[in-house]
Protein backbone atom coordinates (compact mmCIF):
# COMPACT_ATOMS: atom_id res chain seq x y z
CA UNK A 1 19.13 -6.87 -0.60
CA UNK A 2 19.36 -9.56 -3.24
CA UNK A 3 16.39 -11.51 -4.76
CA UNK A 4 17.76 -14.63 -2.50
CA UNK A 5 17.08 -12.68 0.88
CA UNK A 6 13.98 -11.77 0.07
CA UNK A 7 12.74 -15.22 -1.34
CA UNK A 8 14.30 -16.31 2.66
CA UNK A 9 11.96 -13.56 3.99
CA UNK A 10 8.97 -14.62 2.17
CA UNK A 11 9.39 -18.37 2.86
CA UNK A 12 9.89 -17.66 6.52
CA UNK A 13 6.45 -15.99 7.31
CA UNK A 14 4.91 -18.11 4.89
CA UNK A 15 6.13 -20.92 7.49
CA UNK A 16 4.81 -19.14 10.27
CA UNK A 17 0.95 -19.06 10.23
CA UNK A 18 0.57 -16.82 12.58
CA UNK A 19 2.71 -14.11 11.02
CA UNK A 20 1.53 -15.06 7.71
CA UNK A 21 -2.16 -14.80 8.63
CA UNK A 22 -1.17 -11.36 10.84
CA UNK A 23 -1.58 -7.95 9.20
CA UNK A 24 1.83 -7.25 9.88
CA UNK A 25 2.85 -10.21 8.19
CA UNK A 26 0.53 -10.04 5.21
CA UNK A 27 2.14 -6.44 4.91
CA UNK A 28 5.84 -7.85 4.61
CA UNK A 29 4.89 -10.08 1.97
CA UNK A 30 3.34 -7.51 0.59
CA UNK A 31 6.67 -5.48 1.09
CA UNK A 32 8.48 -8.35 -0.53
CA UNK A 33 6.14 -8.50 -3.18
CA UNK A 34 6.82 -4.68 -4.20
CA UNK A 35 10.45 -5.14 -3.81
CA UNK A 36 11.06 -8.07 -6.24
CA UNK A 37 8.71 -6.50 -8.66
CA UNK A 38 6.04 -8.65 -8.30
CA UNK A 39 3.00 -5.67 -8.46
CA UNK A 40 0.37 -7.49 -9.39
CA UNK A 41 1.09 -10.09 -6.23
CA UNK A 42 1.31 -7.09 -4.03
CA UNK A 43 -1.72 -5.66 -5.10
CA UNK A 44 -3.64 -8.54 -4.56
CA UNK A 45 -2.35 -8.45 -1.10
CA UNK A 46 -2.92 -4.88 -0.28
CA UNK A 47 -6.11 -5.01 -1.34
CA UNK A 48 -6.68 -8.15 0.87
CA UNK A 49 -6.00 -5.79 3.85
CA UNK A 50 -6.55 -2.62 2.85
CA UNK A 51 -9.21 -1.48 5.75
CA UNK A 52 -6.81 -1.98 8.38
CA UNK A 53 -3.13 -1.30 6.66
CA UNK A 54 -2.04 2.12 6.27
CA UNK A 55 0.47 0.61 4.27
CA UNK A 56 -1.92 -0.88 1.83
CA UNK A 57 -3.77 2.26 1.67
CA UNK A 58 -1.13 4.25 0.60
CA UNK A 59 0.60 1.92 -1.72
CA UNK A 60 -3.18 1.75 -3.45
CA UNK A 61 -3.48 5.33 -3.25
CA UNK A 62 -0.58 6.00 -5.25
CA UNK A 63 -1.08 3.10 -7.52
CA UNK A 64 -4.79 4.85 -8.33
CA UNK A 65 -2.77 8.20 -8.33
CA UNK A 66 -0.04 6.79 -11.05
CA UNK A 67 -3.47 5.05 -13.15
CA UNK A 68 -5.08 9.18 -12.72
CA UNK A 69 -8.05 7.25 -11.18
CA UNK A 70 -8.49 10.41 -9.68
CA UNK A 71 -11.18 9.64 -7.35
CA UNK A 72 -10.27 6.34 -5.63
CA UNK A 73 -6.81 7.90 -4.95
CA UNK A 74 -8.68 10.91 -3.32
CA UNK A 75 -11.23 8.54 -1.07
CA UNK A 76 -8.08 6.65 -0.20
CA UNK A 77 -6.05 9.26 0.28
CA UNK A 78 -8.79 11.11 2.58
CA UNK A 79 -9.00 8.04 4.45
CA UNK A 80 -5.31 8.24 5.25
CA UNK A 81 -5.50 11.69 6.35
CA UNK A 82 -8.29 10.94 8.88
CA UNK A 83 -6.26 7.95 10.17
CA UNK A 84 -2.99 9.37 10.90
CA UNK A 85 -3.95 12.99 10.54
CA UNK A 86 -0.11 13.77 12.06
CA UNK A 87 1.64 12.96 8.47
CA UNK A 88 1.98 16.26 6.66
CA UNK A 89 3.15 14.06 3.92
CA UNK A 90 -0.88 12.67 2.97
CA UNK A 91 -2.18 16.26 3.10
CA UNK A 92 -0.15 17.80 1.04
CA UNK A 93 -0.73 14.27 -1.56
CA UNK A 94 -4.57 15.32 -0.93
CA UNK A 95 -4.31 19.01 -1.88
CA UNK A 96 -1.91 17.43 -5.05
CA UNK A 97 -4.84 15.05 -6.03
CA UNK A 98 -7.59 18.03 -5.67
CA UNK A 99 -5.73 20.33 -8.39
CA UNK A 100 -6.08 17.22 -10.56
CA UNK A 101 -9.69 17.15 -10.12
CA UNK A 102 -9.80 20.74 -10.65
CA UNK A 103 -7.82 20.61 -13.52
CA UNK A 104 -9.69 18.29 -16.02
């Protein structure tokens, strides 16, 4: 998708206050955010929602993962694991982030 489309997107819910002031709608500017490179905007956002978006938790997660803040991507991580406890994929990232624990 080009860089037009997603400036569309982003205008769009920003035009729709309910959407815009909806989780879902703060995560697809999030989304949009991430996808035209804007990380620091994203981040912002995430971290606006993060006790309600799984989204926003995992995108921090990993962003604490990448920074080897070891701990907040293992209390975030944890958190995701207790809230959708079916995703293989955020237990096996919690075993990853306890062997870096273990190892320093």
């Amino acid at each position: 998708m080009d860089a037009n489309k997603f400036d569309e997107a982003k205008k769009w819910v920003l035009q729709n206050p309910q959407l815009s002031g909806d989780l879902l709608g703060r995560e697809l500017l999030a989304n949009i955010a991430v996808r035209t490179g804007q990380t620091a905007e994203a981040e912002a956002i995430y971290k606006s929602i993060v006790q309600t978006s799984l989204p926003a938790k995992a995108f921090l997660a990993k962003q604490a993962y990448d920074r080897h803040n070891w701990a907040e991507a293992r209390r975030l991580t944890g958190e995701l694991v207790q809230q959708a406890p079916e995703d293989l994929q955020f237990r096996a990232n919690l075993a990853v982030i306890d062997q870096k624990i273990k190892a320093e």
